[in-house]
N, C-alpha and C. Protein backbone atom coordinates (compact mmCIF):
# COMPACT_ATOMS: atom_id res chain seq x y z
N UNK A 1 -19.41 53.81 -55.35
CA UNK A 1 -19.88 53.68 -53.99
C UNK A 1 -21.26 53.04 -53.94
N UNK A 2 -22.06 53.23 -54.94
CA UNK A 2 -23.20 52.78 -55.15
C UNK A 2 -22.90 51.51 -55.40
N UNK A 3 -22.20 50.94 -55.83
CA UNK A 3 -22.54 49.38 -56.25
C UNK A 3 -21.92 48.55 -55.02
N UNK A 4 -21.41 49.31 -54.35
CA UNK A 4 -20.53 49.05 -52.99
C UNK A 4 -21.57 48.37 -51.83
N UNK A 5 -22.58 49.19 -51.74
CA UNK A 5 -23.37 49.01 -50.68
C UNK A 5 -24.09 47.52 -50.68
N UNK A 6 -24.90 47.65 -51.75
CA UNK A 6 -25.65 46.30 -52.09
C UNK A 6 -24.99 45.26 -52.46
N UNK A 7 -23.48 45.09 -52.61
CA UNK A 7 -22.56 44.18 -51.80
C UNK A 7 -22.69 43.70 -50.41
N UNK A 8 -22.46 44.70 -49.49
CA UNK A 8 -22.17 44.96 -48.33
C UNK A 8 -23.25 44.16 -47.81
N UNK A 9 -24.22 44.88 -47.94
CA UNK A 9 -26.07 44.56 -47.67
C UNK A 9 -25.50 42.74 -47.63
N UNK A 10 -25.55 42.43 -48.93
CA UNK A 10 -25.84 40.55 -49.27
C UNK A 10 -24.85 40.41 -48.20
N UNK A 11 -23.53 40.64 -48.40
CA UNK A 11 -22.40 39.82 -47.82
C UNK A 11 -23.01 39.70 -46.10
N UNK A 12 -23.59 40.62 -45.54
CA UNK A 12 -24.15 40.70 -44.28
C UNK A 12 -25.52 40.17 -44.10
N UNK A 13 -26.30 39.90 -45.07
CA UNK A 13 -27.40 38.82 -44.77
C UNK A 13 -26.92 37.82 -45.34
N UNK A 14 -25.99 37.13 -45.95
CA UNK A 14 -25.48 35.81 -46.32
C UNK A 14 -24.35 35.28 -44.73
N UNK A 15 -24.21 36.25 -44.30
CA UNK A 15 -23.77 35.97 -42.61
C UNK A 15 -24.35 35.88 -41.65
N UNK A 16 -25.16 36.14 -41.99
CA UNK A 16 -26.82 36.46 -40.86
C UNK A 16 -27.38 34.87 -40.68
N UNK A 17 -27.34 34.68 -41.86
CA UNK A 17 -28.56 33.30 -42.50
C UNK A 17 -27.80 32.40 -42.32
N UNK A 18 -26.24 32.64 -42.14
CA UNK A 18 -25.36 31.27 -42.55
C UNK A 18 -24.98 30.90 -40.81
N UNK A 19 -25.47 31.87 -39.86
CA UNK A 19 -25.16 32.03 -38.38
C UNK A 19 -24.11 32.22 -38.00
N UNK A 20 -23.02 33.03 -38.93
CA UNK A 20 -22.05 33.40 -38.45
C UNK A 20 -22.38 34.71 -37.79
N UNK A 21 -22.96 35.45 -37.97
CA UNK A 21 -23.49 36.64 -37.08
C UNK A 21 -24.71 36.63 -36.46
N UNK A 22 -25.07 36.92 -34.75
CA UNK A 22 -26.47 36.47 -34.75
C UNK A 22 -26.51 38.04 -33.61
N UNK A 23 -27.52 37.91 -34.14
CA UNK A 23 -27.97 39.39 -33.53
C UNK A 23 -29.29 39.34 -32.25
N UNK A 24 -29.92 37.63 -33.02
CA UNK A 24 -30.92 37.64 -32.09
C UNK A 24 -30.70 37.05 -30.29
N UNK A 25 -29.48 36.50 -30.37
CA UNK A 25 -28.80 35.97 -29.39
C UNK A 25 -27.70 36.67 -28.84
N UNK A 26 -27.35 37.09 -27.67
CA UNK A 26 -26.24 38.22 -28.09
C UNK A 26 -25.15 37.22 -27.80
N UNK A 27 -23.66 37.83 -28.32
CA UNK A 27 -22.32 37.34 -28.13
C UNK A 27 -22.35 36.66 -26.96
N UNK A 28 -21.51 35.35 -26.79
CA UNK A 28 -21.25 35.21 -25.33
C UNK A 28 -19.55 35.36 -25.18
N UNK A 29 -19.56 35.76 -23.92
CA UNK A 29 -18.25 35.74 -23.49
C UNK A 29 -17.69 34.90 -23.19
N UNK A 30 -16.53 35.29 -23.09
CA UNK A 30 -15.60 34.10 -22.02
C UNK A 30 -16.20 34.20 -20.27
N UNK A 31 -16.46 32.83 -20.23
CA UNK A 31 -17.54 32.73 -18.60
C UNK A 31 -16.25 31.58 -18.66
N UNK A 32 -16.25 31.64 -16.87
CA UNK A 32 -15.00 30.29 -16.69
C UNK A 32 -16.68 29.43 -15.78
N UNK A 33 -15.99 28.21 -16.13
CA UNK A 33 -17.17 27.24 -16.12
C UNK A 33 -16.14 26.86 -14.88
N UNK A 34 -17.28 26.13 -13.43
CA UNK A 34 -16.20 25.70 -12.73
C UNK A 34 -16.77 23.97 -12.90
N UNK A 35 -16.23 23.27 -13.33
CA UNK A 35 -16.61 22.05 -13.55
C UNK A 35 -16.05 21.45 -12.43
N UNK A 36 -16.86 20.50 -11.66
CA UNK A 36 -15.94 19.73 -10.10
C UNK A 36 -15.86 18.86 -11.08
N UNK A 37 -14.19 17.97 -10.59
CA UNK A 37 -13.87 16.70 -11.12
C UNK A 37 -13.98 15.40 -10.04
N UNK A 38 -14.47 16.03 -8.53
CA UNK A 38 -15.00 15.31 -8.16
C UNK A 38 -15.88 14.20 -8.11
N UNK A 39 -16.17 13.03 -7.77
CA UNK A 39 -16.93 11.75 -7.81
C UNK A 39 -17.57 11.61 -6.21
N UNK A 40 -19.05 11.78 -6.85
CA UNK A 40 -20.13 11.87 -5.44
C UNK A 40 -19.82 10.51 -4.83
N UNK A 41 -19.51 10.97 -3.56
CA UNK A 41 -19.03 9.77 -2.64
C UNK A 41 -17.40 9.54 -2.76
N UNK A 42 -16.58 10.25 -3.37
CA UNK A 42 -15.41 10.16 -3.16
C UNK A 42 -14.77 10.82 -2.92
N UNK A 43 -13.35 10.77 -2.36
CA UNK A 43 -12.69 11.95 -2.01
C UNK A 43 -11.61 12.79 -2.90
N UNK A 44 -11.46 10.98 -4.01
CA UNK A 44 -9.92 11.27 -4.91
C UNK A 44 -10.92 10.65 -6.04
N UNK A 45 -10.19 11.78 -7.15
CA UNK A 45 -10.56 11.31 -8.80
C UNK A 45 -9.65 10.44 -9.36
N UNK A 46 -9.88 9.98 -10.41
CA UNK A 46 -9.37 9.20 -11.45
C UNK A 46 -7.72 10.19 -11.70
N UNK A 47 -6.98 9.32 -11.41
CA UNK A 47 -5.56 10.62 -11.88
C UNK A 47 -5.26 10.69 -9.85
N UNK A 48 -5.75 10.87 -9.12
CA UNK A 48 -5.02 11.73 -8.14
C UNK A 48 -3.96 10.62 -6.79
N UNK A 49 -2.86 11.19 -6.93
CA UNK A 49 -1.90 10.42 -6.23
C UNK A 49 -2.00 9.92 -4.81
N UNK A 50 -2.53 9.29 -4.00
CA UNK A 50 -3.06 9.43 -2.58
C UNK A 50 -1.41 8.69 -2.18
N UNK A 51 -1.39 9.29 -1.19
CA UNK A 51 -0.15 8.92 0.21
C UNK A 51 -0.76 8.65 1.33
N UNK A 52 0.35 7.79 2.21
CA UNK A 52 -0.08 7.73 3.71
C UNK A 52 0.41 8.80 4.67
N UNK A 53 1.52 9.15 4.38
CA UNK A 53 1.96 10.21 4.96
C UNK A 53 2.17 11.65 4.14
N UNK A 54 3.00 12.50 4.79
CA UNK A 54 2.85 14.11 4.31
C UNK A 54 3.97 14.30 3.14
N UNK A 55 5.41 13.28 3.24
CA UNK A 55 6.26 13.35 2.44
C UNK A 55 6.57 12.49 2.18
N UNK A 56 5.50 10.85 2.00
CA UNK A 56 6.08 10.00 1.22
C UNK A 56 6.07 10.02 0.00
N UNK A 57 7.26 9.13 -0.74
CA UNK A 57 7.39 9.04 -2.23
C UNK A 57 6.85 7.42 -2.76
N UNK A 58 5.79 6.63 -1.56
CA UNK A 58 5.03 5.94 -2.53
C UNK A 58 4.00 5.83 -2.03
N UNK A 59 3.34 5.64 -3.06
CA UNK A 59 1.70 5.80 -2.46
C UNK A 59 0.53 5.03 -3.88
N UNK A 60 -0.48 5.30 -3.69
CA UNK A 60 -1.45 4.51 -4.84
C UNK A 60 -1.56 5.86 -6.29
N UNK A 61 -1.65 5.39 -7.24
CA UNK A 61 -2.66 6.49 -8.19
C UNK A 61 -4.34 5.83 -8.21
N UNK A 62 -4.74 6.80 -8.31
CA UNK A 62 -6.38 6.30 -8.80
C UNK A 62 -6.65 6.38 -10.19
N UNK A 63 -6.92 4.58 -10.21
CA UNK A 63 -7.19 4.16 -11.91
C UNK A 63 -8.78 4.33 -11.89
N UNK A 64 -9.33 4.12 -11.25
CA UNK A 64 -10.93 3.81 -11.53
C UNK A 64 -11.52 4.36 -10.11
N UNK A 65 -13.18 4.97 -9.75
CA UNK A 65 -13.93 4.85 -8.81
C UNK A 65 -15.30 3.93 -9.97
N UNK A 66 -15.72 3.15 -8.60
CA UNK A 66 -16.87 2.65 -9.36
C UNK A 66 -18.34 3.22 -8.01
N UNK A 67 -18.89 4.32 -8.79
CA UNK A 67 -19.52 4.40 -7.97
C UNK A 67 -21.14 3.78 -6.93
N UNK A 68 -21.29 2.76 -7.74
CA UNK A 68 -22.29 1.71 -7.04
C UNK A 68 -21.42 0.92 -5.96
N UNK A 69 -20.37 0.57 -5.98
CA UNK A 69 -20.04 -0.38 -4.88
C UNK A 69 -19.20 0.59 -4.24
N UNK A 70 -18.93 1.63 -4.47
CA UNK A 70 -18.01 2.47 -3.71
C UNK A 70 -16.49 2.08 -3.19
N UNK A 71 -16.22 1.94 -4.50
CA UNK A 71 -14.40 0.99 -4.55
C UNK A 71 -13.52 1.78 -5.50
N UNK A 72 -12.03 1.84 -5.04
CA UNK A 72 -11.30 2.17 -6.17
C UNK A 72 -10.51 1.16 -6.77
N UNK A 73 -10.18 1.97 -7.52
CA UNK A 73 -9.14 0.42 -8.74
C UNK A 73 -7.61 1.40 -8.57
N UNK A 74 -6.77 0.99 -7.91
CA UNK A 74 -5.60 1.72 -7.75
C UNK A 74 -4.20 0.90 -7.93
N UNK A 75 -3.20 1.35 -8.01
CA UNK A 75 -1.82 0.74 -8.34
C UNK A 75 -1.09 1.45 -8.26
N UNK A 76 0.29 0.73 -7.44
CA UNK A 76 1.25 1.70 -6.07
C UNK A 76 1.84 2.12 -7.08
N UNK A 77 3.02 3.28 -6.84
CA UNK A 77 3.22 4.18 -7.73
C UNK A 77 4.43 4.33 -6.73
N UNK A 78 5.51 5.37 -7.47
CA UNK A 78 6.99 5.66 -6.70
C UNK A 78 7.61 6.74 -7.28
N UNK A 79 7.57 7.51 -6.86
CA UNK A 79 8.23 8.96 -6.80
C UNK A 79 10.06 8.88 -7.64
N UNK A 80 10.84 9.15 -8.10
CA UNK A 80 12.07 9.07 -8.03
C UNK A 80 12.70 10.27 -7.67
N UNK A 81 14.06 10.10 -7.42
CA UNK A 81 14.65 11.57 -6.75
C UNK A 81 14.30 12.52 -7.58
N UNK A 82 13.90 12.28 -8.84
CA UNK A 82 13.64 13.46 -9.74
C UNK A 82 11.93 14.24 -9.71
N UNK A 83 11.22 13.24 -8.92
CA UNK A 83 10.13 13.30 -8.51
C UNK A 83 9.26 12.86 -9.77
N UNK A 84 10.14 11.76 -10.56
CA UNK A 84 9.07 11.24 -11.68
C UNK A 84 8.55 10.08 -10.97
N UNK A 85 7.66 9.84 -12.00
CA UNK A 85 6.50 9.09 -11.28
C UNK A 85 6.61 7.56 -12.05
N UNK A 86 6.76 6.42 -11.38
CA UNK A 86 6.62 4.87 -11.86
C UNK A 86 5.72 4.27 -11.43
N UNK A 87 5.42 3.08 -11.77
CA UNK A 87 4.42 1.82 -11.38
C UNK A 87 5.62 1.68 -10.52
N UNK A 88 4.84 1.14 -8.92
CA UNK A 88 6.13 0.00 -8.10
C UNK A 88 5.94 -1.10 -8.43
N UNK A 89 4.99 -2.13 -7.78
CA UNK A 89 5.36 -3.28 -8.08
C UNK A 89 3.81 -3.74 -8.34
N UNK A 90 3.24 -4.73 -8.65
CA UNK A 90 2.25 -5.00 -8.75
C UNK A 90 1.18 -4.74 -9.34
N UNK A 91 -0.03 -5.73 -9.06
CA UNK A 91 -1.06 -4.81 -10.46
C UNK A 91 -2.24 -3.63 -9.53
N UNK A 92 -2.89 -4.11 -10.25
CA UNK A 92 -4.10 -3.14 -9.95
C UNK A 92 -4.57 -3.30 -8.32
N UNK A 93 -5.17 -2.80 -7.66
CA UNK A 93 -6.02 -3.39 -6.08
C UNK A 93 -7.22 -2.54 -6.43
N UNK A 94 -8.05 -3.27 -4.90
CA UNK A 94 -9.01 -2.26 -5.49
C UNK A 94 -9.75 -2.57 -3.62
N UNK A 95 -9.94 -1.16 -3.52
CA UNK A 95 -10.07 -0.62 -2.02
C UNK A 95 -11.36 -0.30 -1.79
N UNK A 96 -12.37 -0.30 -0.78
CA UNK A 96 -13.43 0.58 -0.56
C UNK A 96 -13.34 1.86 -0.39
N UNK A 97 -13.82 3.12 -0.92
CA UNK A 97 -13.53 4.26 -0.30
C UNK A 97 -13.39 4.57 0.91
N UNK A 98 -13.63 3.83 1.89
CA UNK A 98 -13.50 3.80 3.26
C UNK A 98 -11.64 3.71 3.67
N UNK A 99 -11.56 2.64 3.44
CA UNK A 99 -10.69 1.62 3.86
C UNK A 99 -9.45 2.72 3.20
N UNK A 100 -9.25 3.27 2.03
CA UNK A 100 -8.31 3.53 1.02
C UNK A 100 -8.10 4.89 1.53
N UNK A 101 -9.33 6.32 1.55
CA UNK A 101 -9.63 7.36 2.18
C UNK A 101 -8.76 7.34 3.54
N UNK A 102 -8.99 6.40 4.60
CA UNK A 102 -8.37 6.19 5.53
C UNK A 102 -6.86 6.28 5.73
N UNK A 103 -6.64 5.16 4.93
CA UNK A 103 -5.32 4.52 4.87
C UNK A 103 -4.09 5.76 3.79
N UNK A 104 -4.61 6.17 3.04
CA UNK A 104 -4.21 7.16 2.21
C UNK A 104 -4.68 8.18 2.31
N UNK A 105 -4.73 9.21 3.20
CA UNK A 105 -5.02 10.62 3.73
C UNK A 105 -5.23 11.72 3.04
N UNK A 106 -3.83 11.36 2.46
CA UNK A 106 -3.49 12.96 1.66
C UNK A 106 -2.84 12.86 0.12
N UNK A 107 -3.22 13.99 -0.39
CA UNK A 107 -2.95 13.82 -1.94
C UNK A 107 -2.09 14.50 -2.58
N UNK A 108 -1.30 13.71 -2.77
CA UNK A 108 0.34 14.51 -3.49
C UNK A 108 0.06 15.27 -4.44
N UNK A 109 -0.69 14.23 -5.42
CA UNK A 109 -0.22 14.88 -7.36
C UNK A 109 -1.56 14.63 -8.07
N UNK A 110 -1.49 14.87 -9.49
CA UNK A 110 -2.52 14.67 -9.86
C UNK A 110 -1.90 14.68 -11.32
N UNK A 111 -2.18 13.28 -11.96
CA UNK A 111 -1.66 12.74 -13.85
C UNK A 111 -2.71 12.77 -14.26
N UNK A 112 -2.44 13.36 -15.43
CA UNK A 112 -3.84 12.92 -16.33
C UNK A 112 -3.67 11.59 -17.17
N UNK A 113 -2.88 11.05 -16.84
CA UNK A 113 -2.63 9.72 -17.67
C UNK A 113 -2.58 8.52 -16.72
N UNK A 114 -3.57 7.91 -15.54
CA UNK A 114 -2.85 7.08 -14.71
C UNK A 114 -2.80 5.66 -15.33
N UNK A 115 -2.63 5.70 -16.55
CA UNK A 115 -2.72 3.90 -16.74
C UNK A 115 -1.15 3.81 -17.80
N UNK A 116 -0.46 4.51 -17.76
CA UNK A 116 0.62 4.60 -19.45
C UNK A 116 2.10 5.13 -18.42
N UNK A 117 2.11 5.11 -17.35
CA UNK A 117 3.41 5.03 -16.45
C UNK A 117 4.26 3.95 -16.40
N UNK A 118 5.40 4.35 -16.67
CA UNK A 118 6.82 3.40 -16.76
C UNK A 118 6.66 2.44 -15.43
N UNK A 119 7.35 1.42 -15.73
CA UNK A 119 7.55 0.59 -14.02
C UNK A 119 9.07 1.02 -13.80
N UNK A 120 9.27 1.08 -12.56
CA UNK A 120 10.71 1.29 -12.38
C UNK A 120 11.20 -0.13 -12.20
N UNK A 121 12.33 0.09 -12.49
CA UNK A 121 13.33 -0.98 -12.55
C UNK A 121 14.13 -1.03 -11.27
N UNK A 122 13.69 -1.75 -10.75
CA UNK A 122 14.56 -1.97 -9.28
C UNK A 122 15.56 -2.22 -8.90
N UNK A 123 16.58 -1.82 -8.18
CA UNK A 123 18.11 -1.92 -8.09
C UNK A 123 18.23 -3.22 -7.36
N UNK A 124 17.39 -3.76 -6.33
CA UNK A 124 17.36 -5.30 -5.88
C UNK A 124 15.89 -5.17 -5.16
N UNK A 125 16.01 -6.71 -5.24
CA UNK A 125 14.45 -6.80 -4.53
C UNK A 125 14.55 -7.58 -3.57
N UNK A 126 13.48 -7.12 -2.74
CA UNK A 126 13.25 -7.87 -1.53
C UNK A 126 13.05 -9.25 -1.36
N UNK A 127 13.28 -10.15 -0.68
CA UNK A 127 13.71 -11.35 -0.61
C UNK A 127 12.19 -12.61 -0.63
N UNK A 128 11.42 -11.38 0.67
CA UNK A 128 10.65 -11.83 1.45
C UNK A 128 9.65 -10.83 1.24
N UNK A 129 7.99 -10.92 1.44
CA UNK A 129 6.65 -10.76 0.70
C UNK A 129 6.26 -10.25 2.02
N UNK A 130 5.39 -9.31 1.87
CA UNK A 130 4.31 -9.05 3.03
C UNK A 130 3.33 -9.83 3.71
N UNK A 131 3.49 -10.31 4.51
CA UNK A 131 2.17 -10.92 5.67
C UNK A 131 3.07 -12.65 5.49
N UNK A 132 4.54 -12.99 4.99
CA UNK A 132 5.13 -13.97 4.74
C UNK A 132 6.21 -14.23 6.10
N UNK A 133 5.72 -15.43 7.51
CA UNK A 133 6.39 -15.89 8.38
C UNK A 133 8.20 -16.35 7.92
N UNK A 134 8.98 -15.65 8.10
CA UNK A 134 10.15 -16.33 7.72
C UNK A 134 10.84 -16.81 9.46
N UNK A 135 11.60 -18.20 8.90
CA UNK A 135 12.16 -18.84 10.23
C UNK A 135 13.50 -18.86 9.69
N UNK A 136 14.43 -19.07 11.23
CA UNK A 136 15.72 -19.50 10.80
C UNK A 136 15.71 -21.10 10.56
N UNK A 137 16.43 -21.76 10.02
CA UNK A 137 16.62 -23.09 9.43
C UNK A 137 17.08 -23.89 10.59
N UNK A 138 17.46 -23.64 11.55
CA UNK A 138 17.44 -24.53 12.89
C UNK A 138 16.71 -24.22 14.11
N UNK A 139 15.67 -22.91 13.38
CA UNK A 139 14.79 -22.38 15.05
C UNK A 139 13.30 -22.37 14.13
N UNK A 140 12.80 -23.33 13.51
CA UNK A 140 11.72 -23.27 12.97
C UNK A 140 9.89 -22.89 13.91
N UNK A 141 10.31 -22.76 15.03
CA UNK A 141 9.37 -22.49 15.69
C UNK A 141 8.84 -20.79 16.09
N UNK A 142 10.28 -20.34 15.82
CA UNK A 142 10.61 -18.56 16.01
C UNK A 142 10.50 -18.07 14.86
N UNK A 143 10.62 -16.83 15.04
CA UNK A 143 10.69 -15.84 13.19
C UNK A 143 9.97 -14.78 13.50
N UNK A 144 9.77 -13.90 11.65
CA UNK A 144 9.60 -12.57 12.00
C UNK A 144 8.41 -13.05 10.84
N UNK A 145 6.59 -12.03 11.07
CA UNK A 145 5.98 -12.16 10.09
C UNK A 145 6.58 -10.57 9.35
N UNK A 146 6.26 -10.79 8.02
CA UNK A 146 7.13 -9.26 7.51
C UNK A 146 5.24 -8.58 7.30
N UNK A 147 5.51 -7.32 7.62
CA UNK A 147 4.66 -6.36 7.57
C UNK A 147 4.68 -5.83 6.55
N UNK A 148 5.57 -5.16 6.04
CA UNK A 148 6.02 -4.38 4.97
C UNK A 148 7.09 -4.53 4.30
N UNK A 149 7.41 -3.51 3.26
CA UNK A 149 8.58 -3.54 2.50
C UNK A 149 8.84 -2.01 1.90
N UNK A 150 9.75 -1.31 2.71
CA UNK A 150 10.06 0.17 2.21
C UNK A 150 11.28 0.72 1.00
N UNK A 151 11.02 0.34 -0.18
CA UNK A 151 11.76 0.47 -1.21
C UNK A 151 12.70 1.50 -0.88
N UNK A 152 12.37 2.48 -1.09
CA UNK A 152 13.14 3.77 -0.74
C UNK A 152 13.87 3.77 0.59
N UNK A 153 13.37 2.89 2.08
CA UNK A 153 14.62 2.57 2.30
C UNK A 153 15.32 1.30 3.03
N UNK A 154 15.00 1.22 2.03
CA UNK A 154 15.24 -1.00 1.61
C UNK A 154 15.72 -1.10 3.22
N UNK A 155 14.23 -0.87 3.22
CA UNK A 155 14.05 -1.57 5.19
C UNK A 155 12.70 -2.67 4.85
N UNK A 156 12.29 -3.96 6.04
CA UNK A 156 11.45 -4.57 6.62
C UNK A 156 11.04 -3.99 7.52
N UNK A 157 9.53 -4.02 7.20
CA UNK A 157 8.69 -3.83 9.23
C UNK A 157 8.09 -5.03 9.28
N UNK A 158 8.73 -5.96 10.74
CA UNK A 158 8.36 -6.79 10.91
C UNK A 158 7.80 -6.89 12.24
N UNK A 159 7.06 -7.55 12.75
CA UNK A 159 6.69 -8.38 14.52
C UNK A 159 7.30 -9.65 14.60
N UNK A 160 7.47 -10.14 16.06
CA UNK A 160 8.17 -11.45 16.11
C UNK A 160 6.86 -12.58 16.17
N UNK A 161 7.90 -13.82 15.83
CA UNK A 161 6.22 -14.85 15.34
C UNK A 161 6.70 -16.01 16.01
N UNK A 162 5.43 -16.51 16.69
CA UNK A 162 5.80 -17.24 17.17
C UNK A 162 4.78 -18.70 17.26
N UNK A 163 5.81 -20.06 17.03
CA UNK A 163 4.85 -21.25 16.36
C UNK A 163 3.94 -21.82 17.54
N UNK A 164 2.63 -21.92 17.64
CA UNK A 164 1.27 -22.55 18.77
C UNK A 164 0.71 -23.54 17.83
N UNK A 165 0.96 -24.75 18.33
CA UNK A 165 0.25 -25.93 17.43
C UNK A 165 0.69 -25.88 15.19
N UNK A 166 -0.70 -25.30 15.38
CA UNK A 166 -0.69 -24.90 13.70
C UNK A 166 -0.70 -24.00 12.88
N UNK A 167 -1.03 -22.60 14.18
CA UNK A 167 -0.97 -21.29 13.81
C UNK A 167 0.66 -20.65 14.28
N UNK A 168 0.55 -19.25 14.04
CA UNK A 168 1.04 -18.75 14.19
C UNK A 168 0.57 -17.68 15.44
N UNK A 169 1.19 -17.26 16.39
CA UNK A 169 1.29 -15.80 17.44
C UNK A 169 2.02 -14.56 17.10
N UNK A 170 1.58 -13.84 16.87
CA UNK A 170 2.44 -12.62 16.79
C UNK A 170 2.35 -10.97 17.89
N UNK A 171 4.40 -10.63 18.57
CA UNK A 171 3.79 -9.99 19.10
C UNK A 171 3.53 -8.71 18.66
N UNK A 172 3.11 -7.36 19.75
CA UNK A 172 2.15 -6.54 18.93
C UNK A 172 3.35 -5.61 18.72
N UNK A 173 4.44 -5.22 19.00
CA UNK A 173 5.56 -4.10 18.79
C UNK A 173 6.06 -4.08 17.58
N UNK A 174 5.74 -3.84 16.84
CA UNK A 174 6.65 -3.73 14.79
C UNK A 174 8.28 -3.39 15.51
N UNK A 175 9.29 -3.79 14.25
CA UNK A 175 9.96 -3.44 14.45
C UNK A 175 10.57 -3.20 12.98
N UNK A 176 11.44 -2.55 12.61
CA UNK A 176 12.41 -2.02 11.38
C UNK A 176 13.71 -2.71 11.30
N UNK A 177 14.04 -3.14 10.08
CA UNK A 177 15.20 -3.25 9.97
C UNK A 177 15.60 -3.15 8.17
N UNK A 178 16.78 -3.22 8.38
CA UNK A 178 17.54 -3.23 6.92
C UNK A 178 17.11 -4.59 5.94
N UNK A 179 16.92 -4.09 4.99
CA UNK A 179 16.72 -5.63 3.75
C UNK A 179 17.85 -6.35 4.26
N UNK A 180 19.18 -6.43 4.04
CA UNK A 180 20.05 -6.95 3.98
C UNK A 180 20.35 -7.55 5.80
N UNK A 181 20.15 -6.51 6.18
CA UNK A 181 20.41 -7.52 7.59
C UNK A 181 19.21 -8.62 7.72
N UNK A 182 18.33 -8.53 7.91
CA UNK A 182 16.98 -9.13 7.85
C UNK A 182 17.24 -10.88 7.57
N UNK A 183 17.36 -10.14 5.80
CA UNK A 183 18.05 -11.24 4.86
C UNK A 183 18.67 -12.37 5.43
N UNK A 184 19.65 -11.91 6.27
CA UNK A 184 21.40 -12.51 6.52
C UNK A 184 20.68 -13.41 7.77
N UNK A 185 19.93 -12.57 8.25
CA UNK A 185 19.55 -13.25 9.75
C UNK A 185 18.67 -14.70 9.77
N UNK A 186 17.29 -14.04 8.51
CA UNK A 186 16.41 -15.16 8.13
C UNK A 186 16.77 -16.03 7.13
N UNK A 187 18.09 -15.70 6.52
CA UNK A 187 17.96 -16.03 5.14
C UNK A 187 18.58 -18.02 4.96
């Protein structure tokens, strides 16, 4: 027992000295740290899914905030029935926090990976481009400018357009229709 102790003794100042035991500092616990992942001046982080509406399935991810010019670096994104997540179409944009905040309200999801997402593979594509006047081939003065393009449900929102000299008129009522009818009509 005697030779026991002055073991004991070293083995506990060779732990002391080596800072595996510190006596002069006490233990710390587990403290939950609340770290914001927030970005001063923004609303959405790097990773978070912004939508325009409450249950759409496409919307932007946020690749980048840069916070001197107050812009994001984002790229549309698409839900599938399984609720996995793809690139839609296109590359990167890049929005003022104003403009984007606005336009994209509310925040679905949140990846920790927004740059390494699959593109989906599209079952057909749209014919005709956003903010692109299409005419019929014997009424070149009439037509629809296309507004949009709703994958999910391979509809056009368009206004009617109409030819003044060198511009174009458009009126102010959107209207919806099917890819395929659209197509058939302008095509």
């Amino acid at each position: 027992m005697k030779g026991i102790v002055p073991v004991l003794i070293i083995i506990v100042l060779l732990l002391v000295t080596a800072g595996c035991l510190d006596f002069i500092h006490p233990l710390k616990t587990n403290q939950t740290v609340n770290k914001s992942t927030s970005l001063p001046g923004a609303k959405y982080t790097v990773g978070d899914v912004a939508i325009a509406q409450p249950n759409d399935d496409i919307g932007q991810v946020v690749q980048n905030y840069d916070p001197v010019s107050h812009k994001y670096s984002t790229r549309a994104i698409i839900f599938d029935e399984f609720g996995k997540l793809f690139y839609y179409e296109g590359g990167s944009k890049s929005f003022s926090t104003t403009e984007f905040e606005a336009k994209y309200p509310y925040k679905r999801a949140h990846i920790e990976n927004p740059y390494g997402l699959p593109s989906q593979k599209k079952e057909y594509s749209a014919k005709y481009k956003v903010d692109q006047v299409v005419t019929r081939k014997n009424v070149p003065l009439e037509g629809v400018k296309i507004l949009s393009y709703d994958y999910e449900a391979d509809a056009y929102t368009y206004v009617y357009a109409y030819k003044n000299g060198s511009g174009w008129n458009y009126g102010t009522t959107s209207y919806t229709a099917a890819r395929t009818d659209l197509e058939k009509r302008y095509g």
